[in-house]
C-alpha atoms as a PDB file:
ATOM      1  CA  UNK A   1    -100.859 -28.053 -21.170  1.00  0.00           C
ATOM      2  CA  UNK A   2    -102.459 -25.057 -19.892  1.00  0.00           C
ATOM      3  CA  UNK A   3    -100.861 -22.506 -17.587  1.00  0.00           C
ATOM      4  CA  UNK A   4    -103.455 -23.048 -15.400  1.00  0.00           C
ATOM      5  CA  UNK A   5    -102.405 -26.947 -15.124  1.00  0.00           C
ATOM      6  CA  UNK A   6     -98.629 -25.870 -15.569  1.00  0.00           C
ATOM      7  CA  UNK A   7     -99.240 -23.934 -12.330  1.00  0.00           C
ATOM      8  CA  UNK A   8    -101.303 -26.932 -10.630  1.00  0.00           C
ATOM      9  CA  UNK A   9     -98.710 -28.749 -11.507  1.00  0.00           C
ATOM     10  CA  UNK A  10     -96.073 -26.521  -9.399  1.00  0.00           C
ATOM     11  CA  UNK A  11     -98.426 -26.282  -7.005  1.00  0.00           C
ATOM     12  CA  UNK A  12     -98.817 -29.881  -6.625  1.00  0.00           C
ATOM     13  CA  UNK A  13     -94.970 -30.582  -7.148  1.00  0.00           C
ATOM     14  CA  UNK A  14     -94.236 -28.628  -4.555  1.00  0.00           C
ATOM     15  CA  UNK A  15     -96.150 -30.030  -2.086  1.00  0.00           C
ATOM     16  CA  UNK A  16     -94.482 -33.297  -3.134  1.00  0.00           C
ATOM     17  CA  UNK A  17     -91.059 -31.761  -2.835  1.00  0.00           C
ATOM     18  CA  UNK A  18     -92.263 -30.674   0.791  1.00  0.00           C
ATOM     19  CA  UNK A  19     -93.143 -33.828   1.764  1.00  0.00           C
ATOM     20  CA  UNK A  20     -90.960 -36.332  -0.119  1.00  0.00           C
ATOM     21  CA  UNK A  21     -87.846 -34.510  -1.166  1.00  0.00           C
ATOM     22  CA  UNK A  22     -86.780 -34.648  -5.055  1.00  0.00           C
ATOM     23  CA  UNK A  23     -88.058 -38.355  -5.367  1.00  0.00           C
ATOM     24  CA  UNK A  24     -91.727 -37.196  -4.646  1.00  0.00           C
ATOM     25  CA  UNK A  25     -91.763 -36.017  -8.464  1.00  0.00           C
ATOM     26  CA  UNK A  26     -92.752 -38.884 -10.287  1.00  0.00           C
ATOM     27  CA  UNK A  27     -94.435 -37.587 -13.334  1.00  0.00           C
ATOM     28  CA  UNK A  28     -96.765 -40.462 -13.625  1.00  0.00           C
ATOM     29  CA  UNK A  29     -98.107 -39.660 -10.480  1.00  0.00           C
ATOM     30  CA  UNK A  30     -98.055 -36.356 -10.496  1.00  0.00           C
ATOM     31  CA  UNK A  31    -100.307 -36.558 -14.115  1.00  0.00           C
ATOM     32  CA  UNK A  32    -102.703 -39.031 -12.136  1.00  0.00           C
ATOM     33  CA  UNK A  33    -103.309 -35.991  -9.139  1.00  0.00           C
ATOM     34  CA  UNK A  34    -103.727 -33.927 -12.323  1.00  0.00           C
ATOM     35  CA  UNK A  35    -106.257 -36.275 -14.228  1.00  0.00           C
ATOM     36  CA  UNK A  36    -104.220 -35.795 -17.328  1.00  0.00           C
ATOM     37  CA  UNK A  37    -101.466 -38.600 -19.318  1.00  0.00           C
ATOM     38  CA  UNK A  38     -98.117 -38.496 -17.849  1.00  0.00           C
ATOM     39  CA  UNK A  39     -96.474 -37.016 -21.574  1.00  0.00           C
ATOM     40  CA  UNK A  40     -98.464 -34.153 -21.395  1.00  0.00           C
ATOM     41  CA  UNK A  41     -96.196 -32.909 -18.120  1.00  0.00           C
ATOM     42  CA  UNK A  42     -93.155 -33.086 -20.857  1.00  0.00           C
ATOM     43  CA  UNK A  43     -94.629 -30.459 -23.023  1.00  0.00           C
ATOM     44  CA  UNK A  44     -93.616 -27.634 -20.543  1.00  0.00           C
ATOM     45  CA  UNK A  45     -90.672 -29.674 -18.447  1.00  0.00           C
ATOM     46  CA  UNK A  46     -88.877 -31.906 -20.550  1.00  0.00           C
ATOM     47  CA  UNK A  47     -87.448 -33.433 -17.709  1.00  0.00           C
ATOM     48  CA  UNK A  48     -87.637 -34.703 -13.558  1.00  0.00           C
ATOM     49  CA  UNK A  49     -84.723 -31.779 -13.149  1.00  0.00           C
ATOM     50  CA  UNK A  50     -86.277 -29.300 -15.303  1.00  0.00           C
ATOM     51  CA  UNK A  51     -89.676 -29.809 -13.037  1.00  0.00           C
ATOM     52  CA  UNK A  52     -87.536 -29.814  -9.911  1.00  0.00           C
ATOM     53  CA  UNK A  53     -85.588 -26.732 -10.970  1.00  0.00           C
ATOM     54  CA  UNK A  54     -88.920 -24.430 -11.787  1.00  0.00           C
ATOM     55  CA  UNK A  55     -90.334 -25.558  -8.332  1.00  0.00           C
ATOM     56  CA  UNK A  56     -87.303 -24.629  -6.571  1.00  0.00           C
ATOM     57  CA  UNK A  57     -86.762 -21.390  -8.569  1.00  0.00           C
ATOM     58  CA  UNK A  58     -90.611 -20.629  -7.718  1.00  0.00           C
ATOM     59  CA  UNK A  59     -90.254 -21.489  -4.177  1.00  0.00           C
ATOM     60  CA  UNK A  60     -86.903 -18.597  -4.202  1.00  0.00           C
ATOM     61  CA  UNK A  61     -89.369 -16.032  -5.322  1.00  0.00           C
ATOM     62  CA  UNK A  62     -92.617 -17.110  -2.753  1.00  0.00           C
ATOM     63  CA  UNK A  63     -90.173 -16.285   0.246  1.00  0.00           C
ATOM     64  CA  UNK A  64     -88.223 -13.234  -1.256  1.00  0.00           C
ATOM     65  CA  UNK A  65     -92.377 -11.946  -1.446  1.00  0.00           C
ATOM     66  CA  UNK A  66     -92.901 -13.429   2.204  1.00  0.00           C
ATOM     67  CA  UNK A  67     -89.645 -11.441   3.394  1.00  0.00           C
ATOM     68  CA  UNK A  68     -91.078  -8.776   1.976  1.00  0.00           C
ATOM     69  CA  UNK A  69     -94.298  -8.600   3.493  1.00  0.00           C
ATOM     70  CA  UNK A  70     -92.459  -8.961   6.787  1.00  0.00           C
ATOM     71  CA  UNK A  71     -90.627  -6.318   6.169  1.00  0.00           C
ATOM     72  CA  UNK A  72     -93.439  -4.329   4.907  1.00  0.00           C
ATOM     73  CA  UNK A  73     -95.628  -5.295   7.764  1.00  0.00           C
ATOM     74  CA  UNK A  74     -92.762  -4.312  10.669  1.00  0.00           C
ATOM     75  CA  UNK A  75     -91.487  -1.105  11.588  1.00  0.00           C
ATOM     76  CA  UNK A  76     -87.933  -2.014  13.326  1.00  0.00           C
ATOM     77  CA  UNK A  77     -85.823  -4.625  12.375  1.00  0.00           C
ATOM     78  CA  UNK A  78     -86.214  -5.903  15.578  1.00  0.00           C
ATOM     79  CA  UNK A  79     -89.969  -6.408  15.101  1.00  0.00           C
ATOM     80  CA  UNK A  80     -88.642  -7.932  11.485  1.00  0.00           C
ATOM     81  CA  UNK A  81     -86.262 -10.782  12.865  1.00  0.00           C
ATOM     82  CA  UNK A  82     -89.138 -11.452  15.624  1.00  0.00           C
ATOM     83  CA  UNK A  83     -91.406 -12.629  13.012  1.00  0.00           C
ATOM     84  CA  UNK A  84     -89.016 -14.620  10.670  1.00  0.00           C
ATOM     85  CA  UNK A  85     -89.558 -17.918  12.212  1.00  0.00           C
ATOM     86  CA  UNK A  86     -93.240 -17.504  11.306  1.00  0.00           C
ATOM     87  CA  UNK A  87     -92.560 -18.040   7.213  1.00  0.00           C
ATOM     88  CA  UNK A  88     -91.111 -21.432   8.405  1.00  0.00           C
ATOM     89  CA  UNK A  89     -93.727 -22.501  10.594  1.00  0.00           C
ATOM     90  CA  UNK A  90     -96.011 -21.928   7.987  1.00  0.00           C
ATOM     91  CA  UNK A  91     -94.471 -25.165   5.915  1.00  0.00           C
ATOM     92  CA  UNK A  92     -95.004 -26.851   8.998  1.00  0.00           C
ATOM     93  CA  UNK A  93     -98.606 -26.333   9.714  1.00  0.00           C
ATOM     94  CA  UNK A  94     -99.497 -27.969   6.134  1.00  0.00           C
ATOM     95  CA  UNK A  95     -99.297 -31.338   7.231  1.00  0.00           C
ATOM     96  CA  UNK A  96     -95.640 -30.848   9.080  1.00  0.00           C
ATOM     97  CA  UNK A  97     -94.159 -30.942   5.554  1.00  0.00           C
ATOM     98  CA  UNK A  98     -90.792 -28.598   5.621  1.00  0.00           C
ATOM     99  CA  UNK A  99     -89.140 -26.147   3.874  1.00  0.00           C
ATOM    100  CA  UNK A 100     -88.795 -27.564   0.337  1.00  0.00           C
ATOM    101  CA  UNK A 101     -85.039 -25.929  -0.170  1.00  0.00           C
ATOM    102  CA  UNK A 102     -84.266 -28.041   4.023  1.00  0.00           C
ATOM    103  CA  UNK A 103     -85.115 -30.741   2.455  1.00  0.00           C
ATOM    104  CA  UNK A 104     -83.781 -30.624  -1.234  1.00  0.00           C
ATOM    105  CA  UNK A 105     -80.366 -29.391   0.687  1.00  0.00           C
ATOM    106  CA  UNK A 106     -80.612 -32.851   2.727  1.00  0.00           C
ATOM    107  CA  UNK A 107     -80.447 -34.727  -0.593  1.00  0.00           C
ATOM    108  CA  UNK A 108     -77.600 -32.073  -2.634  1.00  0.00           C
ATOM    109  CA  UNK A 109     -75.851 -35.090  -3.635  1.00  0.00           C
ATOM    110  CA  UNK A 110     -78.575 -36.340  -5.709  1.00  0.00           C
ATOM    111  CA  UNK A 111     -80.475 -33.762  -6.704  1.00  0.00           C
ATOM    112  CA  UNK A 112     -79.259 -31.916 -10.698  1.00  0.00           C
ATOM    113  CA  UNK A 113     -76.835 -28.941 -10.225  1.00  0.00           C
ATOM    114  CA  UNK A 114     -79.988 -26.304 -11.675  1.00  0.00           C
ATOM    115  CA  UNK A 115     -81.798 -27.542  -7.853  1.00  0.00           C
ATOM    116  CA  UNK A 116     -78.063 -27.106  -6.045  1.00  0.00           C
ATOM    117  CA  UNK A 117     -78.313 -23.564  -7.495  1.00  0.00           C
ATOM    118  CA  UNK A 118     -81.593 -22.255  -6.840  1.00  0.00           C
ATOM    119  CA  UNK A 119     -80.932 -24.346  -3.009  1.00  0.00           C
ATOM    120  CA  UNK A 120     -78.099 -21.990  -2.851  1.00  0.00           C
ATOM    121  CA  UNK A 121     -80.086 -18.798  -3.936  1.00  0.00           C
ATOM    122  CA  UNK A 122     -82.603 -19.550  -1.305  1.00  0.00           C
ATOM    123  CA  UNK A 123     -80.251 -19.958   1.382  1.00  0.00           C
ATOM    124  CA  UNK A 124     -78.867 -16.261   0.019  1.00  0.00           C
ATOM    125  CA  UNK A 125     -82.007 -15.075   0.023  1.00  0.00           C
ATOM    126  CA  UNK A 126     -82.893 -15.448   3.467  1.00  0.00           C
ATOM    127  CA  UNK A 127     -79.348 -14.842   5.123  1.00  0.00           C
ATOM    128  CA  UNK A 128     -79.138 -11.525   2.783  1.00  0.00           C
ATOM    129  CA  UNK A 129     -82.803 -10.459   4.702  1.00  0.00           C
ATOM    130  CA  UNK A 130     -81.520 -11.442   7.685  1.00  0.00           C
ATOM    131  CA  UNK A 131     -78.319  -9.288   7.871  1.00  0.00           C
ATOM    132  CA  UNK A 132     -79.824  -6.429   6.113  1.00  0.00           C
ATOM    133  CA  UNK A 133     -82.106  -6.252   9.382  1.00  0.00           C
ATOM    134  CA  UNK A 134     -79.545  -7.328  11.644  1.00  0.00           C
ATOM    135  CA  UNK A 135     -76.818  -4.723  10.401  1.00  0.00           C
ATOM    136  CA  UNK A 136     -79.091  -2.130  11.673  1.00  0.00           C
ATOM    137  CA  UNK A 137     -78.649  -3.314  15.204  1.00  0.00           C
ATOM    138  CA  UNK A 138     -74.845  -4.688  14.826  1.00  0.00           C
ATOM    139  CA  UNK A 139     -71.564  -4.352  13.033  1.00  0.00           C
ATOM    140  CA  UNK A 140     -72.171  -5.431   8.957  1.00  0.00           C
ATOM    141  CA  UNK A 141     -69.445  -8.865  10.135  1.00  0.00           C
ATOM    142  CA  UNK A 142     -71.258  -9.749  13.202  1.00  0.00           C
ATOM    143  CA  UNK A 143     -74.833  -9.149  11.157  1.00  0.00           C
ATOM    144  CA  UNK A 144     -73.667 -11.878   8.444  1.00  0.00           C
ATOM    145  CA  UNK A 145     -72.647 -14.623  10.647  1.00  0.00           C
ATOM    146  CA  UNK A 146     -75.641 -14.303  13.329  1.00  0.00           C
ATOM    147  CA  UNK A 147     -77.926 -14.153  10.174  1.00  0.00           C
ATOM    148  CA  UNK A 148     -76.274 -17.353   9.162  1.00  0.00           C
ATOM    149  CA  UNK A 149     -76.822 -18.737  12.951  1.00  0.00           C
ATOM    150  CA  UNK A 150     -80.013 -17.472  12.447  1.00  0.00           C
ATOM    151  CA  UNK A 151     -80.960 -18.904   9.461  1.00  0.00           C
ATOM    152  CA  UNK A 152     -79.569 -22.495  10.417  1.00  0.00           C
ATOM    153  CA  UNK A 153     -81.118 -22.169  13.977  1.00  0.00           C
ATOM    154  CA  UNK A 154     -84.748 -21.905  12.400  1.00  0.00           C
ATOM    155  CA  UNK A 155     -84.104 -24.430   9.706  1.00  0.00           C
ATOM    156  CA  UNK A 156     -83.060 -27.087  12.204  1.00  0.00           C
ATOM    157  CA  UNK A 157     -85.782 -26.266  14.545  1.00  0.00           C
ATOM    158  CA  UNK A 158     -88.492 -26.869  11.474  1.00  0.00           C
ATOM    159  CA  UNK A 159     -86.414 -30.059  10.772  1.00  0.00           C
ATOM    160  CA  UNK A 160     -86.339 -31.030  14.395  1.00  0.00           C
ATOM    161  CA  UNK A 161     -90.639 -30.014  14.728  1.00  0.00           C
ATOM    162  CA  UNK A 162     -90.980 -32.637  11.719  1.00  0.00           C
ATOM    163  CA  UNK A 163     -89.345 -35.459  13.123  1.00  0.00           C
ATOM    164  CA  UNK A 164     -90.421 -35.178  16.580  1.00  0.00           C
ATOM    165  CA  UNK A 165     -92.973 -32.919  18.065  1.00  0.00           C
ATOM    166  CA  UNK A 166     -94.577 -30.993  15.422  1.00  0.00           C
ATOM    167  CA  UNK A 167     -95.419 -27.025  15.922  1.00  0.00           C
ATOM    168  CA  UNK A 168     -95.309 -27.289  19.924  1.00  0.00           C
ATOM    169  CA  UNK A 169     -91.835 -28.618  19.713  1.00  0.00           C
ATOM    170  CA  UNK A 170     -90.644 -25.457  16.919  1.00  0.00           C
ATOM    171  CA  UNK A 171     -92.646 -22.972  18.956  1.00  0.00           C
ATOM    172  CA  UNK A 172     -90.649 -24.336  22.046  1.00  0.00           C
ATOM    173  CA  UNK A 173     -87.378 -24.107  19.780  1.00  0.00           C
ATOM    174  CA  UNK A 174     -88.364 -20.193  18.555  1.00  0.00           C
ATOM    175  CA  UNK A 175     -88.849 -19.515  22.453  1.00  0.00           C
ATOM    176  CA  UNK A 176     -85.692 -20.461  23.216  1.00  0.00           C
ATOM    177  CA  UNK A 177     -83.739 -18.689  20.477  1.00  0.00           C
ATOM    178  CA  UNK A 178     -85.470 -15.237  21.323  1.00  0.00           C
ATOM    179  CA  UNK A 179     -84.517 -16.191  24.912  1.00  0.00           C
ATOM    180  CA  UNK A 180     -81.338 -16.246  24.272  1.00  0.00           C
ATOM    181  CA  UNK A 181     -81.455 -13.873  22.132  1.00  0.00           C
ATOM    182  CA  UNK A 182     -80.252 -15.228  18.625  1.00  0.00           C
ATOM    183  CA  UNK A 183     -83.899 -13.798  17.249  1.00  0.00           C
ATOM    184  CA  UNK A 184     -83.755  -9.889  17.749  1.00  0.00           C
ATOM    185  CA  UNK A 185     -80.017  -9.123  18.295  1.00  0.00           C
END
């Protein structure tokens, strides 16, 4: 396989994950959206978890570059926290599909310990931006557990967009938080 299929392949995997959690990679049909044989997927993944665990590893580093670009594109940490819903309402305008480490956490019990781990990294990952922006505007205890709120808050609201309402429903549920003030300390 090519590493121009190989990344296809995560490309297409992902969207899978997105849409139908860890059972959505079934090599055989991943191999048939490919237009190659199902065996040639095993040359770079040996295995269902070793496919899952690259996609989930992959999708860590896309948002630590999408945090980044936030925080490259903001000023104040204000202005940062403002626009963090926006990476999550981005899985949702592709077809209302989520974000693929929501829904991969939604099936932890039967999903390989390498996909629990990178889950967990992703979750780190955004509650570390989060209260790295937030501890500029609060005490470092109070920034960890409102980035955690935070975090939660915009995960449910994508969940809650998906299963009823699509992006009027989050964008209702975004409105509210910075109401309330959850988004921008």
């Amino acid at each position: 396989m090519s590493e121009n299929t190989k990344e296809k392949l995560l490309a297409i995997a992902r969207t899978r994950v997105q849409a139908h959690g860890y059972d959505g990679l079934n090599f055989r049909d991943l191999a048939a959206m490919l237009g190659i044989r199902a065996p040639s997927l095993y040359h770079h993944f040996p295995s269902k978890a070793a496919l899952g665990a690259a996609v989930a590893w992959r999708y860590c580093d896309d948002v630590q570059a999408a945090l980044d670009a936030v925080s490259q594109a903001h000023a104040s940490p204000r202005a940062c926290l403002l626009a963090y819903p926006g990476i999550f309402r981005k899985a949702l305008e592709g077809d209302t599909r989520i974000c693929l480490a929501s829904f991969l956490s939604a099936q932890s019990d039967d999903v390989p310990e390498e996909i629990r781990e990178a889950i967990r990294a992703f979750i780190d990952i955004n509650v570390t931006w989060l209260a790295g922006h937030l501890s500029t505007l609060v005490s470092k205890d109070i920034a960890m557990r409102r980035a955690d709120a935070i975090y939660a808050a915009v995960a449910g609201a994508q969940l809650t967009a998906r299963g009823s309402g699509g992006l009027g429903r989050y964008d209702d549920l975004i409105a509210t938080f910075r109401e309330s003030g959850l988004l921008g300390a």
